[in-house]
C-alpha atoms as a PDB file:
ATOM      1  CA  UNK A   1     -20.302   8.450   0.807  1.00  0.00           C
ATOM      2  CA  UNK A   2     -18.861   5.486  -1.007  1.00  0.00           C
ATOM      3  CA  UNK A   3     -20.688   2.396  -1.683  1.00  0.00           C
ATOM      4  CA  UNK A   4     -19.452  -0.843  -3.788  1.00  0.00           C
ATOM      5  CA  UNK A   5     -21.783  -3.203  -4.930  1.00  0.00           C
ATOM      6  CA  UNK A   6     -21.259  -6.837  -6.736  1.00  0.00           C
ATOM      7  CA  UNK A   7     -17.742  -5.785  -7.237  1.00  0.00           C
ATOM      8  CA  UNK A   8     -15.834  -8.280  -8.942  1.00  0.00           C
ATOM      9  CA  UNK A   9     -12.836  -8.078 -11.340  1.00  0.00           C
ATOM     10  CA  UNK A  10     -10.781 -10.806 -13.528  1.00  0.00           C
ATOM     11  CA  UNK A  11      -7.488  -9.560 -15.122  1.00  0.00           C
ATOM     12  CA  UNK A  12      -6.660 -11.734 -18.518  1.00  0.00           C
ATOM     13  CA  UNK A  13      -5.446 -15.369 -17.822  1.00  0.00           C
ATOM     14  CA  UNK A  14      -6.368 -14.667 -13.816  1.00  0.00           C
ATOM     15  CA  UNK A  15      -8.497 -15.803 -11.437  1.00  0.00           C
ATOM     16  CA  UNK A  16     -11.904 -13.843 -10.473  1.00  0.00           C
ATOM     17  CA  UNK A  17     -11.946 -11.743  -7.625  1.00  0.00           C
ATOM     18  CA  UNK A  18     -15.007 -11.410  -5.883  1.00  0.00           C
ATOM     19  CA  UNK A  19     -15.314  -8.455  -3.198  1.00  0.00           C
ATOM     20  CA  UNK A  20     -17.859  -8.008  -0.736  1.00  0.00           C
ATOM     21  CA  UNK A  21     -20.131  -5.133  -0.990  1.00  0.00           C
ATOM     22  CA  UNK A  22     -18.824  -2.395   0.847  1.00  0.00           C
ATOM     23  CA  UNK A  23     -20.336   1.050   2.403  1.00  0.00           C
ATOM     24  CA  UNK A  24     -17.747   3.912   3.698  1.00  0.00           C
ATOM     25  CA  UNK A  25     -19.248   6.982   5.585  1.00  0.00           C
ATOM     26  CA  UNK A  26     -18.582  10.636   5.770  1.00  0.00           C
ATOM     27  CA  UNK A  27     -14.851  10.281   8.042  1.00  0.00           C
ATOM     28  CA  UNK A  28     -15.159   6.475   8.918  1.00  0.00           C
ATOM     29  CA  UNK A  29     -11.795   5.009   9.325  1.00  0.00           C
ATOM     30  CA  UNK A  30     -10.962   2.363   8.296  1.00  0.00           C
ATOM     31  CA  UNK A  31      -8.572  -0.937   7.706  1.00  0.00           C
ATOM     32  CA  UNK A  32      -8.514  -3.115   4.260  1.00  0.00           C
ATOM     33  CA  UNK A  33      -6.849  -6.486   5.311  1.00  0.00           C
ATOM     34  CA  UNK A  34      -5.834  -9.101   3.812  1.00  0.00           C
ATOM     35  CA  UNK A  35      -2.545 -11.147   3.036  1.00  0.00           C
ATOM     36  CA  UNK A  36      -0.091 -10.228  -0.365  1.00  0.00           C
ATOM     37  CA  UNK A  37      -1.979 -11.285  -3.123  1.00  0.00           C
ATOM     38  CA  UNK A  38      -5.456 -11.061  -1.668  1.00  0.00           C
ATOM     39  CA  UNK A  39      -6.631  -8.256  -3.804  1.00  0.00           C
ATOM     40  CA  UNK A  40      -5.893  -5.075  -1.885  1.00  0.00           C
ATOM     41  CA  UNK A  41      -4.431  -2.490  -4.308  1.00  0.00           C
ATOM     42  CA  UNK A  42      -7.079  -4.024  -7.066  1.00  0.00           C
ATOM     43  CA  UNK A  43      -9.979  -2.978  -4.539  1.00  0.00           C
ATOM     44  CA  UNK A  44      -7.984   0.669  -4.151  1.00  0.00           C
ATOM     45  CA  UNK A  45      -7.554   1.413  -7.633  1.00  0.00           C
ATOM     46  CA  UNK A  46     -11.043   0.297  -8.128  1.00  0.00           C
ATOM     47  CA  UNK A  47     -12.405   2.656  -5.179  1.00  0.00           C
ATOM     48  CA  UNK A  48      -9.641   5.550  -6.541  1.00  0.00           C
ATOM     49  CA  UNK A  49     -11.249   5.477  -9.750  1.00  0.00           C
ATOM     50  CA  UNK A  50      -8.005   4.101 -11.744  1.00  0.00           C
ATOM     51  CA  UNK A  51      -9.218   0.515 -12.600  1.00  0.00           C
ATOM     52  CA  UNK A  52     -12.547  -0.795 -13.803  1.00  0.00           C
ATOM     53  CA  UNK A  53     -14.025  -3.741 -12.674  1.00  0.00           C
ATOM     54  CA  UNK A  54     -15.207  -6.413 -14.485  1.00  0.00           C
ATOM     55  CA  UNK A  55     -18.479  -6.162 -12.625  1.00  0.00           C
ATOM     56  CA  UNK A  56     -20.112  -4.092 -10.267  1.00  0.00           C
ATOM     57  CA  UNK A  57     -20.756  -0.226  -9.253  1.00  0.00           C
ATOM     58  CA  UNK A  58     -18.681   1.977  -7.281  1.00  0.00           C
ATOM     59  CA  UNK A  59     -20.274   5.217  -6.478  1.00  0.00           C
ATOM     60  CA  UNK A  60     -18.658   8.408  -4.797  1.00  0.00           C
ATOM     61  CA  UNK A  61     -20.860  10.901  -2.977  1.00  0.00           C
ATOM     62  CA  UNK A  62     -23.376   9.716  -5.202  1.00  0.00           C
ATOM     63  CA  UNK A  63     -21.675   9.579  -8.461  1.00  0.00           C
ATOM     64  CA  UNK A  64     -21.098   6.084 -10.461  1.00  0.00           C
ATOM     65  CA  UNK A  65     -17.453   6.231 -10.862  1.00  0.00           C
ATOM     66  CA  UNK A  66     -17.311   4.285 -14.045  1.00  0.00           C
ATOM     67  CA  UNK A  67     -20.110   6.351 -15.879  1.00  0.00           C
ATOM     68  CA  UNK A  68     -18.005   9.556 -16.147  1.00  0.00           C
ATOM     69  CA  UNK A  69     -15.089  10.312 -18.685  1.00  0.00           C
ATOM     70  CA  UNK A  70     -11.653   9.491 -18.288  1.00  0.00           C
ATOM     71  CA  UNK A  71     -11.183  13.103 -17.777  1.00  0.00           C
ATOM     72  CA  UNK A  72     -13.971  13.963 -15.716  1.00  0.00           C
ATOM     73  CA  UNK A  73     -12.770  10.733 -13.666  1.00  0.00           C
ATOM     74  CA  UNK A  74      -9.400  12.729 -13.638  1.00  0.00           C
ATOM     75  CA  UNK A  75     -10.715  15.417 -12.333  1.00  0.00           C
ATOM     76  CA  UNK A  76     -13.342  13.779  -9.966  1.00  0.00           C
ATOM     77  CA  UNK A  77     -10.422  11.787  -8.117  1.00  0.00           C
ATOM     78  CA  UNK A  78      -8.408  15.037  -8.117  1.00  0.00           C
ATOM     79  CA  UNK A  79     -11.053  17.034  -6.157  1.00  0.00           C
ATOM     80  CA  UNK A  80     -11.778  13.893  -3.834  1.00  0.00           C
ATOM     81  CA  UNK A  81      -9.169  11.375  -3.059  1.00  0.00           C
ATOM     82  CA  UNK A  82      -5.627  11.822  -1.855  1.00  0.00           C
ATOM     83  CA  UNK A  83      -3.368   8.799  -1.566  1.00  0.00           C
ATOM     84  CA  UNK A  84       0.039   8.164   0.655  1.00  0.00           C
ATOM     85  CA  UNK A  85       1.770   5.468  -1.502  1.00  0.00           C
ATOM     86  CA  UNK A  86       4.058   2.885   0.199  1.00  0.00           C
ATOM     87  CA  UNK A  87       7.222   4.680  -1.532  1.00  0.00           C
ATOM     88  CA  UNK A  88       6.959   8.790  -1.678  1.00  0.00           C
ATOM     89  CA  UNK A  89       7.770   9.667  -5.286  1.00  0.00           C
ATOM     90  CA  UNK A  90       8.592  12.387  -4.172  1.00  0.00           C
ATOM     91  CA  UNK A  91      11.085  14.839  -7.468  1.00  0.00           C
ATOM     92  CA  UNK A  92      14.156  15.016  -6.173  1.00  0.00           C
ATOM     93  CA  UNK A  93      14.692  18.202  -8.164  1.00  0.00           C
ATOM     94  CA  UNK A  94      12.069  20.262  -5.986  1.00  0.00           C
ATOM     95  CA  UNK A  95      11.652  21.361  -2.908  1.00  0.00           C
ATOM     96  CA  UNK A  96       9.336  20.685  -0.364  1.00  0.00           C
ATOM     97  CA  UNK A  97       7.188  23.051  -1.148  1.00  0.00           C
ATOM     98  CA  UNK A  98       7.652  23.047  -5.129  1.00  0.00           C
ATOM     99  CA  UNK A  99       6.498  19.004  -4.971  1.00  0.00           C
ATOM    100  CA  UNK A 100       3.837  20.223  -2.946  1.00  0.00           C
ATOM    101  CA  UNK A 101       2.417  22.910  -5.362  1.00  0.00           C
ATOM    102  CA  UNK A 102       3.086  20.321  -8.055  1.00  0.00           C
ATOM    103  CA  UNK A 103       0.284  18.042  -6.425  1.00  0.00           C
ATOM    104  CA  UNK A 104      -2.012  20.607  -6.489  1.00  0.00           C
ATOM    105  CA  UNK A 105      -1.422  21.364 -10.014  1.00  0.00           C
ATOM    106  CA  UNK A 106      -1.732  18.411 -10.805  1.00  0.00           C
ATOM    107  CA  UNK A 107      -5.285  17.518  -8.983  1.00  0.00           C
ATOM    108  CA  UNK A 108      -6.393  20.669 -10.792  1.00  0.00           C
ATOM    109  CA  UNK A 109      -7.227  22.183  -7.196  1.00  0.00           C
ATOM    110  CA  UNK A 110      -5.866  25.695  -6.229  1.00  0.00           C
ATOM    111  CA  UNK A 111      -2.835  25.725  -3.967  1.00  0.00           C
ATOM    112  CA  UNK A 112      -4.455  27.092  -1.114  1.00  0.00           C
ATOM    113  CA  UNK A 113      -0.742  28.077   0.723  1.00  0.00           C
ATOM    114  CA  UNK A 114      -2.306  28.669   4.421  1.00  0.00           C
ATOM    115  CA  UNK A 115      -3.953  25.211   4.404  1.00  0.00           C
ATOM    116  CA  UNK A 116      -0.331  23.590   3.353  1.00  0.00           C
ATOM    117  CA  UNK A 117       1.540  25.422   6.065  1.00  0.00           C
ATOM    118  CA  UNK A 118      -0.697  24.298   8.496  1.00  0.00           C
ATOM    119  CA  UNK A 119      -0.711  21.157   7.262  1.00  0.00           C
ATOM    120  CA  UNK A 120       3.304  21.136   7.161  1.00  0.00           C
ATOM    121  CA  UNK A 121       3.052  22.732  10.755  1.00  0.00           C
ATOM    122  CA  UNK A 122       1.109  19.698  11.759  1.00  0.00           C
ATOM    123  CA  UNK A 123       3.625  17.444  10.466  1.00  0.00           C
ATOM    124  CA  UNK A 124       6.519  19.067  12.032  1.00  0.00           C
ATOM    125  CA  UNK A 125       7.923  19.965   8.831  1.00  0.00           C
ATOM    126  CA  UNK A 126       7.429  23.900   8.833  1.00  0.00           C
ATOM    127  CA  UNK A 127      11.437  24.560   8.419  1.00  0.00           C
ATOM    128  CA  UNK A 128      12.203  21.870   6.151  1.00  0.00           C
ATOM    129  CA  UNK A 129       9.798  23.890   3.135  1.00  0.00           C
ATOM    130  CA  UNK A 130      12.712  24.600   1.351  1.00  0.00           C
ATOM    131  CA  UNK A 131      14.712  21.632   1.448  1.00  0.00           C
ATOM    132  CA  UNK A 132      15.091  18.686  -1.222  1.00  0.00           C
ATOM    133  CA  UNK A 133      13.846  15.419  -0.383  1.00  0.00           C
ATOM    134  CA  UNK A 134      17.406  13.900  -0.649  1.00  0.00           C
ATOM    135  CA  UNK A 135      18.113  16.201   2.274  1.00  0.00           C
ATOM    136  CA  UNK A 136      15.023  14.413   4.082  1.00  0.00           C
ATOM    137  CA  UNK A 137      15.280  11.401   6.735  1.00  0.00           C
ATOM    138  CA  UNK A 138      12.554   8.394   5.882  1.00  0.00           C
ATOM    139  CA  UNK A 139      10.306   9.549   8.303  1.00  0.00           C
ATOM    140  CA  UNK A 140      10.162  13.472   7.013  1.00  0.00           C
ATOM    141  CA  UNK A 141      10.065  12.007   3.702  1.00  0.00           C
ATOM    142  CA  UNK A 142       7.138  10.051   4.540  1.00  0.00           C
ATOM    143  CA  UNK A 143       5.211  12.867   6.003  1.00  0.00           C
ATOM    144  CA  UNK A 144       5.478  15.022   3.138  1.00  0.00           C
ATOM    145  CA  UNK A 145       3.678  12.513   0.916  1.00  0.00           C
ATOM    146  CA  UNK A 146       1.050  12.833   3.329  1.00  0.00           C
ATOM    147  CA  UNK A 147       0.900  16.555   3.124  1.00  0.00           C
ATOM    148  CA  UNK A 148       1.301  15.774  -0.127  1.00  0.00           C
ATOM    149  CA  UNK A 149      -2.537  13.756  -0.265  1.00  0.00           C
ATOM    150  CA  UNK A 150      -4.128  16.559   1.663  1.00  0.00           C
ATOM    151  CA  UNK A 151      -2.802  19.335  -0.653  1.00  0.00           C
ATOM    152  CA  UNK A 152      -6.304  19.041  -2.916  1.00  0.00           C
ATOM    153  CA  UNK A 153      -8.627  18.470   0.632  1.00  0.00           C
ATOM    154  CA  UNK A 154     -10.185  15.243  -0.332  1.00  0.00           C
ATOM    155  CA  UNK A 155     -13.036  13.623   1.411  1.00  0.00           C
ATOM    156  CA  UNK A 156     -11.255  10.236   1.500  1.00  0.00           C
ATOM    157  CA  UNK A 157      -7.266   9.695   2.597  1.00  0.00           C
ATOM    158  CA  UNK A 158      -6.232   6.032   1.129  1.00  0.00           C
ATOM    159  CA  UNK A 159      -2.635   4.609   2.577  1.00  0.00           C
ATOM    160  CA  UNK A 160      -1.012   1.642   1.217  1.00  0.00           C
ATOM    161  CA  UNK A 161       1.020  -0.455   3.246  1.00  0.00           C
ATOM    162  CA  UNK A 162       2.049   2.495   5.172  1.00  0.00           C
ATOM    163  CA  UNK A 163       3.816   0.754   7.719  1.00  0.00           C
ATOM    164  CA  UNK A 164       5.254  -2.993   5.901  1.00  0.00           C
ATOM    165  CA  UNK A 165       9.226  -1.683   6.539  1.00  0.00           C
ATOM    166  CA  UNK A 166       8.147  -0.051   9.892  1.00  0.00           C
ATOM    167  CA  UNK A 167       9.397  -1.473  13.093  1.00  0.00           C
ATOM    168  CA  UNK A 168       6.858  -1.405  16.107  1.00  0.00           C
ATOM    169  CA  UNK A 169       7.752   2.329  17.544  1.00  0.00           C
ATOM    170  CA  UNK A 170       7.588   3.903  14.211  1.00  0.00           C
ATOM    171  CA  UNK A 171       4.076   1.767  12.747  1.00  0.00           C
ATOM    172  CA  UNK A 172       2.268   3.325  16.129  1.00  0.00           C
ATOM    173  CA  UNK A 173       3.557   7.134  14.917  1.00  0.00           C
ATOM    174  CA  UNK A 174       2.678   6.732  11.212  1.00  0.00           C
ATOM    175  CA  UNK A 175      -0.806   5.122  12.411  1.00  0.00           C
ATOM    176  CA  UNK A 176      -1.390   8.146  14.786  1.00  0.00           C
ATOM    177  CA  UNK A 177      -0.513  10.376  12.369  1.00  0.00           C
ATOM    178  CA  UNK A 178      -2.769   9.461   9.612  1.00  0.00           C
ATOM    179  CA  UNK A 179      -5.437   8.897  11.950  1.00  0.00           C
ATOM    180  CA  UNK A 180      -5.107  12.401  13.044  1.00  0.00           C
ATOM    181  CA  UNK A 181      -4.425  14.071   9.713  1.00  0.00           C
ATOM    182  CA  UNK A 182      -7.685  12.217   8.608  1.00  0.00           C
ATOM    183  CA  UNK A 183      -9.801  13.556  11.417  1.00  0.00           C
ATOM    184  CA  UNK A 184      -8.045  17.189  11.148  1.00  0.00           C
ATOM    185  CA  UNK A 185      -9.151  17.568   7.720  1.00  0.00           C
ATOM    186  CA  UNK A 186     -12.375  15.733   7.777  1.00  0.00           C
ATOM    187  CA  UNK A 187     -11.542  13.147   5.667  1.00  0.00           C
ATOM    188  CA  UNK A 188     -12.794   9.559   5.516  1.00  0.00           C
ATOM    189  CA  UNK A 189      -9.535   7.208   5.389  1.00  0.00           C
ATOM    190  CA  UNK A 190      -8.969   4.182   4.147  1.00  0.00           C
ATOM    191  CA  UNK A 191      -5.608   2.002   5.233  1.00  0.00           C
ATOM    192  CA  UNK A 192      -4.735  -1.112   3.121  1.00  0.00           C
ATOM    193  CA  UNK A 193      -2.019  -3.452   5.102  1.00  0.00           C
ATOM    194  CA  UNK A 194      -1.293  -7.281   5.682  1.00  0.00           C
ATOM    195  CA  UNK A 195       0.461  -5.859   8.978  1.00  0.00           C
ATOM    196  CA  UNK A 196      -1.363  -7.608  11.399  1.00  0.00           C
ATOM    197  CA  UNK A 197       0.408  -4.460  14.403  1.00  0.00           C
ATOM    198  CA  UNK A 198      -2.397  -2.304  12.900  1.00  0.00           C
ATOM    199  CA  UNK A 199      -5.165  -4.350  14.216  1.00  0.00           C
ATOM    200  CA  UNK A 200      -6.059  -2.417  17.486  1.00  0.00           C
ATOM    201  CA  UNK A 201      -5.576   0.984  16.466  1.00  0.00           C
ATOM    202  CA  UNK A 202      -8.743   0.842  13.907  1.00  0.00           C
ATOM    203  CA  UNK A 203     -11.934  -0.407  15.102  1.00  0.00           C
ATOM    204  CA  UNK A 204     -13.286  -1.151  11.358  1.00  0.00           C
ATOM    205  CA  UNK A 205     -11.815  -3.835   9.139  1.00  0.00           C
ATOM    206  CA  UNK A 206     -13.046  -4.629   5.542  1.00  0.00           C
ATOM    207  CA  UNK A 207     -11.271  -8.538   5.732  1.00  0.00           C
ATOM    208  CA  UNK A 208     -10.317 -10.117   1.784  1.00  0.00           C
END
């Protein structure tokens, strides 16, 4: 599904990173670890099609990343790739649902309505469709961006640092749920963390 080869990338006046060549199947989970500073949103915006690297080849289902246009690269990660950043970024101006179909215009995908209500039904957030995210406690907020990165159905779920400001109860219920959001929508996913609690609930770790 996704392979990285001789991956390597220097920003100006910086020091080389070197990654190690990487393969990610069809629904594999798995962890990206490594301390602050070791490289981890680099290698994600890398994978997500957002930076390229100095050296190397990422391809995607069989597709070299960095060989396609900047819009066909737009469009590629909006078909493919949904991402739960740390912070939601979530309008405060829309609702739920209105950020929601905003995604999905914005991945260029069609907002398929059924799949999001499931999705929101899932996530124990069927009643709060209407509501504005200032009316929204952390942890609702938090599952609507990840309704938010299955909007477009992608093939690979990337978290960052979903669970740094988490104390112990609440990293095991954001773990589960991605885990199980992944798996429900047969998606591959990707979690990038220095939070060493994470350790035991994913078997695979990609170590920087």
């Amino acid at each position: 599904m996704i392979n990285l080869n001789s991956i390597s990338h220097q920003y100006p006046k910086g020091q080389k990173i070197v990654f190690p060549d990487w393969t990610i199947e069809d629904k594999e989970q798995w962890l990206l670890l490594g301390a602050s500073g070791s490289g981890k949103s680099t290698l994600l915006n890398i994978i997500s099609g957002l930076l390229k690297p100095t050296e190397g080849l990422v391809k995607f289902d069989e597709v070299s990343l960095y060989n396609l246009s900047t819009r066909n690269m737009d469009k590629f990660r909006g078909q493919k790739i949904g991402i739960v950043f740390q912070r939601p970024h979530l309008i405060r101006s829309l609702t739920v649902l209105e950020n929601l179909e905003i995604a999905a215009s914005m991945a260029g995908c069609k907002f398929d309505k059924l799949h999001i209500n499931s999705i929101l039904k899932d996530l124990g957030l069927s009643e709060k469709t209407d509501s504005y995210p200032d009316e929204l406690s952390q942890g609702q907020l938090q599952r609507v961006s990840v309704a938010r990165a299955l909007v477009n159905k992608p093939t690979l779920l990337i978290a960052d640092e979903p669970t740094s400001s988490l104390d112990d109860e609440n990293t095991v219920q954001v773990l589960e749920m991605l885990t199980a959001q992944a798996k429900n929508n047969n998606a591959a996913l990707i979690i990038a963390t220095h939070d060493q609690r994470v350790r035991n609930h994913i078997s695979k770790a990609y170590l920087l």
